[in-house]
C-alpha atoms as a PDB file:
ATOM      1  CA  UNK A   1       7.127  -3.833 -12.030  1.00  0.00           C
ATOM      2  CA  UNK A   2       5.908  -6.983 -10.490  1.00  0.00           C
ATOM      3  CA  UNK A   3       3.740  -5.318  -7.468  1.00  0.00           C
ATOM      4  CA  UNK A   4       0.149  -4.851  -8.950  1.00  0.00           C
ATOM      5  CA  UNK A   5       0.315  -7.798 -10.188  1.00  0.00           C
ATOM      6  CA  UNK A   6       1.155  -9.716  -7.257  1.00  0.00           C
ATOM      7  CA  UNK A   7      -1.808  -7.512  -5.519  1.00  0.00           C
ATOM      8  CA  UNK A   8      -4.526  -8.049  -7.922  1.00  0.00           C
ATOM      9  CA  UNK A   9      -3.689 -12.109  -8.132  1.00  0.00           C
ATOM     10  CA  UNK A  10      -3.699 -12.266  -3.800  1.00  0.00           C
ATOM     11  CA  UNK A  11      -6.946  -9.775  -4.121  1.00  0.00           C
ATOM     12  CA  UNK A  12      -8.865 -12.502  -6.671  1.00  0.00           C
ATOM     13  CA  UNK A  13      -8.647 -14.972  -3.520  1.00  0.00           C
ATOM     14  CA  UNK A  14     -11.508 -13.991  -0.951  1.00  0.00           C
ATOM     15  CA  UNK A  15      -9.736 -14.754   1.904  1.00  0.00           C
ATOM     16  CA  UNK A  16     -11.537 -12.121   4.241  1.00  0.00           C
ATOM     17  CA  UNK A  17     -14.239 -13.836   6.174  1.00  0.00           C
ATOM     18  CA  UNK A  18     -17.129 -11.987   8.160  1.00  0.00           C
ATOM     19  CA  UNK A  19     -19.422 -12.972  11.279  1.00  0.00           C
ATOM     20  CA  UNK A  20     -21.768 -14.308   8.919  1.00  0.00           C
ATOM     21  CA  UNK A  21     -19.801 -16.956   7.157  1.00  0.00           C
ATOM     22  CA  UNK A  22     -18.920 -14.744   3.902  1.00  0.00           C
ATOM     23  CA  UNK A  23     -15.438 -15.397   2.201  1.00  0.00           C
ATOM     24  CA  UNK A  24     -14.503 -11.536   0.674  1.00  0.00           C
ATOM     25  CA  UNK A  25     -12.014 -10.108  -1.535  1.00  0.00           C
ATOM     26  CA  UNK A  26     -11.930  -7.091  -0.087  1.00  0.00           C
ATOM     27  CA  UNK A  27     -13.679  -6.022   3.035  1.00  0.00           C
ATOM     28  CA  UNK A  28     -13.467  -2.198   4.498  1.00  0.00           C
ATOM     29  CA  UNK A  29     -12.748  -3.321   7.720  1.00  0.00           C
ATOM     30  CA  UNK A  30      -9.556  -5.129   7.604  1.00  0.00           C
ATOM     31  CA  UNK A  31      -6.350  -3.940   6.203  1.00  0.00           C
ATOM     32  CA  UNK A  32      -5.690  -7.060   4.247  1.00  0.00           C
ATOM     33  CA  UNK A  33      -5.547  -5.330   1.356  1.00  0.00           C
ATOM     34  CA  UNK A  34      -3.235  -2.308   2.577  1.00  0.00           C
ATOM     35  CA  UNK A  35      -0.633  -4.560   4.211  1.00  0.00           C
ATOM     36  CA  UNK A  36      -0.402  -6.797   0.626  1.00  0.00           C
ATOM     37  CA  UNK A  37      -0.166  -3.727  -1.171  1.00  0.00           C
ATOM     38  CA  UNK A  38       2.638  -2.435   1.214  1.00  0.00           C
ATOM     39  CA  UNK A  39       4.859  -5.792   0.763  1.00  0.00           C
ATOM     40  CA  UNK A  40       4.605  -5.624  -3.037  1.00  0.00           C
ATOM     41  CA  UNK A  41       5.676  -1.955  -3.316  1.00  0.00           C
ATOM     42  CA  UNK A  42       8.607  -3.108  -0.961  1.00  0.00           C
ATOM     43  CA  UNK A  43       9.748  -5.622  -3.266  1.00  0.00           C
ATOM     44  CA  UNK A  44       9.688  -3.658  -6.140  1.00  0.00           C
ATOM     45  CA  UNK A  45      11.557  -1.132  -3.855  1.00  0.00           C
ATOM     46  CA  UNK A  46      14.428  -3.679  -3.365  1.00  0.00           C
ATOM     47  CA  UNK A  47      14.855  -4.736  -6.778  1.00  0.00           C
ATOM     48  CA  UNK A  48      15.016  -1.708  -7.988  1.00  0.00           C
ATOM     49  CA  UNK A  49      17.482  -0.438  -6.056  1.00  0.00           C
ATOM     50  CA  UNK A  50      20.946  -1.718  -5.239  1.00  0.00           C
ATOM     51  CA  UNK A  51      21.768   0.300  -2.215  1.00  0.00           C
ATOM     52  CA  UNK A  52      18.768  -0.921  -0.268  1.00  0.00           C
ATOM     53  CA  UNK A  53      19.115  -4.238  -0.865  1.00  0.00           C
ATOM     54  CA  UNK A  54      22.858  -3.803   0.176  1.00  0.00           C
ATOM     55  CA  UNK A  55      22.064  -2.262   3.338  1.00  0.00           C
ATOM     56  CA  UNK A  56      19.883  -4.825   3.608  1.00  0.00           C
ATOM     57  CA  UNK A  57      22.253  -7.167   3.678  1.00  0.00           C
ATOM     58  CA  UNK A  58      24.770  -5.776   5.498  1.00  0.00           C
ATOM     59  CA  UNK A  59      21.848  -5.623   8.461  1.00  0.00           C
ATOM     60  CA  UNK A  60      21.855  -1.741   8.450  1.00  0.00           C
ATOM     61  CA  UNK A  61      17.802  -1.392   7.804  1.00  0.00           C
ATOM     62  CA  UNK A  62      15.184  -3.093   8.644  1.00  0.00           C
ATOM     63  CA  UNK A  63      10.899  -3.279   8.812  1.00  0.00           C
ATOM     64  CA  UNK A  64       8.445  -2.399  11.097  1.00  0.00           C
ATOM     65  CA  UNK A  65       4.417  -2.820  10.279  1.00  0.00           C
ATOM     66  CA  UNK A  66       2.062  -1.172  11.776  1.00  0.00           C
ATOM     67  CA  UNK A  67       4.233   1.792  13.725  1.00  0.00           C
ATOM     68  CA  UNK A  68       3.020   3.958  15.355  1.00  0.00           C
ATOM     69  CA  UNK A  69       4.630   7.846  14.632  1.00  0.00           C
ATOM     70  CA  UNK A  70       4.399  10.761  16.761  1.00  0.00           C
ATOM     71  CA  UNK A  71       3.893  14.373  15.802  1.00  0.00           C
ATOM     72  CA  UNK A  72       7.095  16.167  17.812  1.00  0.00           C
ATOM     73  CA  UNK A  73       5.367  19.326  16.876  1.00  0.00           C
ATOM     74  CA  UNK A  74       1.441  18.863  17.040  1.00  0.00           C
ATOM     75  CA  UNK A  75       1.868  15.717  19.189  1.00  0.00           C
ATOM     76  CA  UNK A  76      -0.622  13.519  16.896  1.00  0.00           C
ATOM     77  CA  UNK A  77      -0.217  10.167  16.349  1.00  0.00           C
ATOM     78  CA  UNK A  78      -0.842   8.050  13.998  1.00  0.00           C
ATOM     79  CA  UNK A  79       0.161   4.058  12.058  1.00  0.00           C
ATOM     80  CA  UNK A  80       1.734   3.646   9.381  1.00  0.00           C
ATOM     81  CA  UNK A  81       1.197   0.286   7.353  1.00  0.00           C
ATOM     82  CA  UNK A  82       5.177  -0.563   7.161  1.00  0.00           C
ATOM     83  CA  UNK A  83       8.336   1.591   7.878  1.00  0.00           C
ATOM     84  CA  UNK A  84      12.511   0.824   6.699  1.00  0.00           C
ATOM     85  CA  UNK A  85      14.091   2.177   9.182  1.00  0.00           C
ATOM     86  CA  UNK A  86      17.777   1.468  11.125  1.00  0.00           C
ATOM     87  CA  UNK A  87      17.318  -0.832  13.988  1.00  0.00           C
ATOM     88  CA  UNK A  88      16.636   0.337  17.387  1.00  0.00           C
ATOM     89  CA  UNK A  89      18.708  -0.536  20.441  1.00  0.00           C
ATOM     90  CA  UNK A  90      16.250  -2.993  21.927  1.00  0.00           C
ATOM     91  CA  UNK A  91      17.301  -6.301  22.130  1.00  0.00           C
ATOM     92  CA  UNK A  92      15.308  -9.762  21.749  1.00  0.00           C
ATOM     93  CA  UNK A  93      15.006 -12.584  19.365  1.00  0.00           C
ATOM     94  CA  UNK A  94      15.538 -11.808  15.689  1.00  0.00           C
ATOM     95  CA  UNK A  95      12.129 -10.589  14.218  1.00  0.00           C
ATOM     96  CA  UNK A  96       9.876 -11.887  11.155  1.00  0.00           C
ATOM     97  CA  UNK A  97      11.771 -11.559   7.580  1.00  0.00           C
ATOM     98  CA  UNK A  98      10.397 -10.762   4.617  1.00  0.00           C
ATOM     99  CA  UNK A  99       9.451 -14.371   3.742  1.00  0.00           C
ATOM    100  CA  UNK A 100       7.571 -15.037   6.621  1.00  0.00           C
ATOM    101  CA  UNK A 101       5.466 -11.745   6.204  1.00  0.00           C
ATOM    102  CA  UNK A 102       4.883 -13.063   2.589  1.00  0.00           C
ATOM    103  CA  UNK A 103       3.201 -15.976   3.516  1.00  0.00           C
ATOM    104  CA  UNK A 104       1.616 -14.387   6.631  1.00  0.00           C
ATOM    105  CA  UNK A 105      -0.288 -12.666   4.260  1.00  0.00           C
ATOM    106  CA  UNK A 106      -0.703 -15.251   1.539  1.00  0.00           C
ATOM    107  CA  UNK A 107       0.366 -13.669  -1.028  1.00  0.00           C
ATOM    108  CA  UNK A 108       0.005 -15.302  -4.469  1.00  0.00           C
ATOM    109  CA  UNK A 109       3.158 -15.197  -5.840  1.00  0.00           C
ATOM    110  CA  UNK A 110       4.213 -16.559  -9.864  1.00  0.00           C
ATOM    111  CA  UNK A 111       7.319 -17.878 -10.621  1.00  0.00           C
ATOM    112  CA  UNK A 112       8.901 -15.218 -11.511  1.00  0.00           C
ATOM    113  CA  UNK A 113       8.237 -13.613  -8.131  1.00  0.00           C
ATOM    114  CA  UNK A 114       9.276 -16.518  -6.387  1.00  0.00           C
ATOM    115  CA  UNK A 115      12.787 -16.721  -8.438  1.00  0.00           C
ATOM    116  CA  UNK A 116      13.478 -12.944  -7.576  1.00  0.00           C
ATOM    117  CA  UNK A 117      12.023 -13.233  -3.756  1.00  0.00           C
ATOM    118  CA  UNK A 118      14.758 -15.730  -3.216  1.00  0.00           C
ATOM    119  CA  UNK A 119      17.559 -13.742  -4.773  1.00  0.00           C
ATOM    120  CA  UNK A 120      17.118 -11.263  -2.128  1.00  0.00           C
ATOM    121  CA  UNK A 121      18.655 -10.555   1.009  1.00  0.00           C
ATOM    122  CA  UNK A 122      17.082 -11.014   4.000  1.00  0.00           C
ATOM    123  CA  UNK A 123      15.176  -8.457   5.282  1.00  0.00           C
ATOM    124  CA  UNK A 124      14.061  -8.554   8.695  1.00  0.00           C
ATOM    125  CA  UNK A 125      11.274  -6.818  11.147  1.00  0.00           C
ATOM    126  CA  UNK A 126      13.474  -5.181  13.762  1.00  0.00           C
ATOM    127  CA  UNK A 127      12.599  -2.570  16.766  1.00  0.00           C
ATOM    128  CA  UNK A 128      12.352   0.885  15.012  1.00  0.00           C
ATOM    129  CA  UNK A 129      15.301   3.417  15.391  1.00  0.00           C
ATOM    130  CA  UNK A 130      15.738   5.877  12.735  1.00  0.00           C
ATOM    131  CA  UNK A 131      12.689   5.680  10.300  1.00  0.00           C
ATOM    132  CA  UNK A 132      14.071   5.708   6.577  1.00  0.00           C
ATOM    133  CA  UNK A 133      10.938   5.296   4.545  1.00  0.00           C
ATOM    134  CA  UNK A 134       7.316   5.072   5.625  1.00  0.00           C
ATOM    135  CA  UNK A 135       4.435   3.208   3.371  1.00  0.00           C
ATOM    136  CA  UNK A 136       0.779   3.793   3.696  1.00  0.00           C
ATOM    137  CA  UNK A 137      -1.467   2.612   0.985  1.00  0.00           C
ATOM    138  CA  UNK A 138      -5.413   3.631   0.620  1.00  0.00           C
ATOM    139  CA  UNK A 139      -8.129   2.186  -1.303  1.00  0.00           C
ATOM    140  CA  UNK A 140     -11.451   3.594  -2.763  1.00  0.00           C
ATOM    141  CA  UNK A 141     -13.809   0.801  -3.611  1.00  0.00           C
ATOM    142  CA  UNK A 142     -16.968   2.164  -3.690  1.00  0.00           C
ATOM    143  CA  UNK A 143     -19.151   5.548  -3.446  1.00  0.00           C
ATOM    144  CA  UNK A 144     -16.119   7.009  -4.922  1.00  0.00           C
ATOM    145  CA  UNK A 145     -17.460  11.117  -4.723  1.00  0.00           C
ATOM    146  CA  UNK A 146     -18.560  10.420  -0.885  1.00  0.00           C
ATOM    147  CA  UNK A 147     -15.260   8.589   0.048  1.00  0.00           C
ATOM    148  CA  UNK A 148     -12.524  10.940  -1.836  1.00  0.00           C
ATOM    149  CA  UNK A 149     -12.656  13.995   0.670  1.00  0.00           C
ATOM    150  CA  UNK A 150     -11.975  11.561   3.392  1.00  0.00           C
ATOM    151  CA  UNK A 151      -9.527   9.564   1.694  1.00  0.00           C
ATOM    152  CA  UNK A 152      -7.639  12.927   1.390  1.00  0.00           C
ATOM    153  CA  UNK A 153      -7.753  13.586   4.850  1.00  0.00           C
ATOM    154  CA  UNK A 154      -6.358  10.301   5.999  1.00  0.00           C
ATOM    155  CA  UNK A 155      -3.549  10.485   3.153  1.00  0.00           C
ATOM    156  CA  UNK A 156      -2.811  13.999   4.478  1.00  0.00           C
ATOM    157  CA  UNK A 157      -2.627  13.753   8.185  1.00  0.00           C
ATOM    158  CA  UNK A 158      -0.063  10.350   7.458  1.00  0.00           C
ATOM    159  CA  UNK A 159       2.700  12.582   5.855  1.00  0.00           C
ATOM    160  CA  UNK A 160       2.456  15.610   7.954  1.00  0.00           C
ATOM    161  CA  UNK A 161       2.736  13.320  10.869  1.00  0.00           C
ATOM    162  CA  UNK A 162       5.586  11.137   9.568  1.00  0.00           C
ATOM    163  CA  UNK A 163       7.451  13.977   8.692  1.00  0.00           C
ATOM    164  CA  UNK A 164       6.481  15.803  12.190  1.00  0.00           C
ATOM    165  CA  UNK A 165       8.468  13.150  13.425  1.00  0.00           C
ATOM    166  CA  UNK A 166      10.688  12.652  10.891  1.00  0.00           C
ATOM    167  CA  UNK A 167      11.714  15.283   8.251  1.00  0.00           C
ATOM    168  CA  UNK A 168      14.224  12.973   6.875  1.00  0.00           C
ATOM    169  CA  UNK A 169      12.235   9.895   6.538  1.00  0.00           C
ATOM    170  CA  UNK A 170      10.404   9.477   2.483  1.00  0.00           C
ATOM    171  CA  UNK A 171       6.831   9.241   2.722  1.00  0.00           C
ATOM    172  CA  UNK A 172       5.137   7.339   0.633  1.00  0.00           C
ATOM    173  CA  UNK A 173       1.170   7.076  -0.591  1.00  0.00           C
ATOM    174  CA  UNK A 174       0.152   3.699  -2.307  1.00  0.00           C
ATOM    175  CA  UNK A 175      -3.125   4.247  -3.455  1.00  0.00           C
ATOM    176  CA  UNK A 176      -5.654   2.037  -5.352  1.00  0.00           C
ATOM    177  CA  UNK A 177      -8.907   2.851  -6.832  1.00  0.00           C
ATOM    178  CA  UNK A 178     -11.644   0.528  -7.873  1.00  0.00           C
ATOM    179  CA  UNK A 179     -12.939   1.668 -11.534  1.00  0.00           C
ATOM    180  CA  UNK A 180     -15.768  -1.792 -11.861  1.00  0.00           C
ATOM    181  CA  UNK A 181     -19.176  -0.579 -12.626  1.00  0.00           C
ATOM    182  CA  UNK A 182     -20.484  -2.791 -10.335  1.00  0.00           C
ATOM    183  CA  UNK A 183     -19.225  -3.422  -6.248  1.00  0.00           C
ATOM    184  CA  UNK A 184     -21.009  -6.126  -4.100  1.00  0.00           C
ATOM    185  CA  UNK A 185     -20.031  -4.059  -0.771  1.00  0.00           C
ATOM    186  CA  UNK A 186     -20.004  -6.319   2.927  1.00  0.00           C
ATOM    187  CA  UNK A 187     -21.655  -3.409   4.268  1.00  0.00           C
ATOM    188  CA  UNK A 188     -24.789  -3.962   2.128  1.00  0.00           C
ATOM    189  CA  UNK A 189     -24.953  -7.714   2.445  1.00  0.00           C
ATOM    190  CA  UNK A 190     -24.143  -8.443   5.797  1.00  0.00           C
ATOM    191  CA  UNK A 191     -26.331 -12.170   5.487  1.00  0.00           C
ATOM    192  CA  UNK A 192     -25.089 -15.480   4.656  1.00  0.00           C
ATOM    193  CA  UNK A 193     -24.750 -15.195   0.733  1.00  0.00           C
ATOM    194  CA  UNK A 194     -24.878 -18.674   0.495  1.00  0.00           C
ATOM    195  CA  UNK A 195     -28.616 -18.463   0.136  1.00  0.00           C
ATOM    196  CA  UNK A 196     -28.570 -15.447  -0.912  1.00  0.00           C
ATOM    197  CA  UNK A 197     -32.480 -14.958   0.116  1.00  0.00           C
ATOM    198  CA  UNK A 198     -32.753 -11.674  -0.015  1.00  0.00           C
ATOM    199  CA  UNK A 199     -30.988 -11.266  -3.303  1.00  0.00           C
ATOM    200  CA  UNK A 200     -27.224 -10.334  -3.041  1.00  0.00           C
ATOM    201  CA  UNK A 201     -27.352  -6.308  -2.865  1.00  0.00           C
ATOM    202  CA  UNK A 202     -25.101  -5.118  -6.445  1.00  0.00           C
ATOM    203  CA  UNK A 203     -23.867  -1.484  -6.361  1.00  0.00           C
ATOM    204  CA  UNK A 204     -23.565   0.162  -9.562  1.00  0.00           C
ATOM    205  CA  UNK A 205     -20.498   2.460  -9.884  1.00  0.00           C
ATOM    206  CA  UNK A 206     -20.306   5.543 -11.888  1.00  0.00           C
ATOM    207  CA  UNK A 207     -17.623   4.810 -14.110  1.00  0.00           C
ATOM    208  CA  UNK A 208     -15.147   6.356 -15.167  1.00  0.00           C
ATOM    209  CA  UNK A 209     -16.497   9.519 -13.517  1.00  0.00           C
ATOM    210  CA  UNK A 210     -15.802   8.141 -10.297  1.00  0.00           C
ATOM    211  CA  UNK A 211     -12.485   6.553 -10.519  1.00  0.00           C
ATOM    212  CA  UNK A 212     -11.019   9.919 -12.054  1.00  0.00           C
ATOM    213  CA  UNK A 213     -12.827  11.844  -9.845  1.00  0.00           C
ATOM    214  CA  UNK A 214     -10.503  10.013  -7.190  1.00  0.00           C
ATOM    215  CA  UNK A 215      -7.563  10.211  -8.855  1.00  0.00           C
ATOM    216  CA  UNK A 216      -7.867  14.132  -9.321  1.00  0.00           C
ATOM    217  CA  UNK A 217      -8.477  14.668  -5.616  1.00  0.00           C
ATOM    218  CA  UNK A 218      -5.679  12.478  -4.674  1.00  0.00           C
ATOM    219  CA  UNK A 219      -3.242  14.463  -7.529  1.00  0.00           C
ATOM    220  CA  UNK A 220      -4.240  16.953  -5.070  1.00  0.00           C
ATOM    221  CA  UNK A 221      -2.288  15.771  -2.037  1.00  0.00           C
ATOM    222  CA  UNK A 222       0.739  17.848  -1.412  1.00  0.00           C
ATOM    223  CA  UNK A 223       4.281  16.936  -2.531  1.00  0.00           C
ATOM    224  CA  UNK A 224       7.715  17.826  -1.740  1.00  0.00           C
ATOM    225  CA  UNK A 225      10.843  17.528  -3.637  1.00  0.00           C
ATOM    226  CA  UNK A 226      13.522  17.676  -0.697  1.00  0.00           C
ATOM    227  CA  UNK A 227      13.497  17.639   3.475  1.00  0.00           C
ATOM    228  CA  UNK A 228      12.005  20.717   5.201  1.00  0.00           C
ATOM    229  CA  UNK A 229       8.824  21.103   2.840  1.00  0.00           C
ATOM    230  CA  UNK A 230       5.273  19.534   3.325  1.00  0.00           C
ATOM    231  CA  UNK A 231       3.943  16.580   1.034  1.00  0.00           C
ATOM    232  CA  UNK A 232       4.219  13.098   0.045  1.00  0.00           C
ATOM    233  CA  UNK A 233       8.024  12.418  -1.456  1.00  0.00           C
ATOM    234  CA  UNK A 234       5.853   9.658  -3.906  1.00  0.00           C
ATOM    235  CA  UNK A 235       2.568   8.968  -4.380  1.00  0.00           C
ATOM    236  CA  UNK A 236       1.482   5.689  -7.080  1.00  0.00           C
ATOM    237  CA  UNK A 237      -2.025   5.733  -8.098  1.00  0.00           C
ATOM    238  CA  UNK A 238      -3.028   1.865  -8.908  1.00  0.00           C
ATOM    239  CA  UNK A 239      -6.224   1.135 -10.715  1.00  0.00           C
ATOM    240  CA  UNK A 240      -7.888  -1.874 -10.631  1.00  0.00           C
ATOM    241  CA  UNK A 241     -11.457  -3.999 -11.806  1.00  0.00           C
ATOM    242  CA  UNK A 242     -12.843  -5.270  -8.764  1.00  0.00           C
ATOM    243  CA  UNK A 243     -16.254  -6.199  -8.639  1.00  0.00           C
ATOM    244  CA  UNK A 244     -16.291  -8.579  -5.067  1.00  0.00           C
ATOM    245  CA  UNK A 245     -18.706 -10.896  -6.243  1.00  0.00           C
ATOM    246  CA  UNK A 246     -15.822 -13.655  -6.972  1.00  0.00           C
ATOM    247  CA  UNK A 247     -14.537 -12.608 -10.593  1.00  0.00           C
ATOM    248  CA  UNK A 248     -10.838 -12.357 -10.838  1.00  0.00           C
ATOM    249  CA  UNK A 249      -9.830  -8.628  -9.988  1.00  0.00           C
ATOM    250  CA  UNK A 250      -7.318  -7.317 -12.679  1.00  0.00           C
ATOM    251  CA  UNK A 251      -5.354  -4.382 -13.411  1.00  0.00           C
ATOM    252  CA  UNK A 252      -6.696  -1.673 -15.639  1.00  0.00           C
ATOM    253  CA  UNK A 253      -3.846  -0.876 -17.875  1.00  0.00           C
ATOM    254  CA  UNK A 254      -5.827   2.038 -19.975  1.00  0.00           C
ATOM    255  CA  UNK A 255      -8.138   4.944 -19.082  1.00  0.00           C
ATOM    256  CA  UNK A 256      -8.849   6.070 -16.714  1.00  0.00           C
ATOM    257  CA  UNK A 257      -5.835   4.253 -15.613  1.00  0.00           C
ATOM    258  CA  UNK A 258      -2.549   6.835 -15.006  1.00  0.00           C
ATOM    259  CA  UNK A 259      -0.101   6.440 -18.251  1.00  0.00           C
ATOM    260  CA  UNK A 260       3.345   4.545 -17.451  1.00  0.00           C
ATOM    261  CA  UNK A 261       5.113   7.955 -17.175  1.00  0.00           C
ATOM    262  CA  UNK A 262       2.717  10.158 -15.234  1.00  0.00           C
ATOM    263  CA  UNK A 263       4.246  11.607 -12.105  1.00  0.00           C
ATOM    264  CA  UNK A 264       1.417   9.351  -9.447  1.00  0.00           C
ATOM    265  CA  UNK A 265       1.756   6.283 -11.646  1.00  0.00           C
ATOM    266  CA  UNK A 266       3.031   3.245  -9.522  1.00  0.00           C
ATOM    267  CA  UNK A 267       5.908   3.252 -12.098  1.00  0.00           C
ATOM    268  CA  UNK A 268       7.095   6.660 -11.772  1.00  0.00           C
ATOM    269  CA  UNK A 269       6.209   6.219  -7.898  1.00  0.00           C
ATOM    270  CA  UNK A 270       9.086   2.559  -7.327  1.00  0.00           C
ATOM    271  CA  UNK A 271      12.059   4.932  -9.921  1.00  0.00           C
ATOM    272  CA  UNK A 272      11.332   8.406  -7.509  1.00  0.00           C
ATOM    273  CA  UNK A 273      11.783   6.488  -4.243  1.00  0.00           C
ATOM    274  CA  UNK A 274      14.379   4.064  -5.436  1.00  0.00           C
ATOM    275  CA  UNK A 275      16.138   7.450  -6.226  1.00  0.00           C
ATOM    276  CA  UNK A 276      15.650   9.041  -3.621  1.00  0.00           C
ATOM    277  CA  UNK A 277      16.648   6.147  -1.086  1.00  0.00           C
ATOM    278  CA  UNK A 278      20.064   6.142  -2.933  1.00  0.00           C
ATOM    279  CA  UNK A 279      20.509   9.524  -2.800  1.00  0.00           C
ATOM    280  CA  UNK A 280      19.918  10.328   0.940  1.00  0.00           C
ATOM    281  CA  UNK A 281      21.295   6.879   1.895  1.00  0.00           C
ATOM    282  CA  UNK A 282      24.362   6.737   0.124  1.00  0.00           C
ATOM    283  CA  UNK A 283      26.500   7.286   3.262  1.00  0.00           C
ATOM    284  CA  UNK A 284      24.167   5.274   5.822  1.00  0.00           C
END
């Protein structure tokens, strides 16, 4: 699985700047960080399974970022970070492709990501028709016990109003949790850093209480194993050392990390939805 990789190497850049002249690796107020985790689980998506990447090329799906669904039955609305989905009707000039949202975004990509990017067929950002798949990811980076109720909430009302409006489409929750003991938060130093006069403002972080107090109240989401019932169709859990004070962030591969073969590891998360796309696709 190349995706948290490719994450935590674009996350180590701070490429988030604020009104005060701060470069950030992450910052709470921009979805940098959701729409690079979105475009990694994608590719991991299409190299994992053949029948996307052949409807791919035979121009039968598409993506969309940032659509918009609507509850038919509650009428609520709500984004999504990126959707596969069969084209709409609308016509226009040909969209963004993969590629281009790649390097929209950055990403830092290794070799071996390059050599597999380019051995893929083009995908391209189309007008949504039918939606296929939906992605939203989520991250907890700090005050972990005050911010898990709500990430909850905002995980739960995306797949009740994805499948509202789409029963058929597979909803999908990236989510990534911050387990550093230590967070320098924008929020808290909103100064120019460069003189850091007052001192740069350090949170500490409970850990590991707090990361697997997130991770238990996200294993709490609902899931659903077929159409017609209420819950995520995948959820991948990602955790990761981020301290946003300019250290590298990496990937925690142990505790309180989720093991390879749990069911909300990211692993387990690319086979169920690679599955799943092949087996409610296969006649598309």
């Amino acid at each position: 699985m190349r995706g948290p990789q490719i994450v935590a190497r674009t996350m180590t850049v701070p490429s988030i700047r604020d009104q005060h002249g701060n470069d950030w690796q992450y910052h709470s107020r921009s979805d940098r960080h959701s729409k690079v985790a979105c475009w990694a689980t994608m590719f991991d998506l299409l190299l994992h399974s053949a029948l996307l990447r052949r409807h791919v090329a035979e121009g039968k799906v598409a993506f969309g970022v940032n659509h918009e669904f609507s509850d038919f039955r509650t009428r609520r609305k709500k984004k999504l970070d990126l959707v596969i989905h069969r084209p709409g009707t609308e016509t226009g000039s040909a969209g963004r492709t993969f590629v281009d949202l790649a390097e929209a975004l950055t990403l830092e990509l290794d070799s071996g990501d390059a050599a597999e990017l380019a051995s893929l067929p083009e995908l391209r950002e189309a007008a949504v028709g039918t939606v296929l798949m939906a992605l939203e990811a989520k991250a907890c980076m700090t005050k972990h016990v005050g911010s898990g109720p709500r990430l909850y909430d905002e995980l739960n009302s995306s797949h009740l109003t994805v499948h509202g409006a789409a029963d058929q489409a597979i909803a999908v929750a990236f989510v990534m949790v911050n387990a550093s003991p230590s967070f320098v938060s924008p929020d808290s130093n909103r100064k120019p850093l460069a003189a850091e006069i007052p001192p740069t403002v350090v949170t500490p972080l409970r850990q590991p209480d707090a990361t697997e107090f997130v991770i238990g109240k996200v294993s709490e989401l609902p899931t659903r194993t077929r159409p017609g019932q209420e819950g995520y169709d995948a959820i991948g859990i990602v955790v990761i050392d981020c301290p946003n004070d300019g250290r590298p962030v990496s990937l925690v591969e142990g505790p309180p990390a989720l093991a390879a073969n749990h069911l909300f590891s990211y692993e387990s998360m690319i086979r169920r939805v690679s599955n799943q796309y092949d087996f409610l696709n296969a006649n598309l």
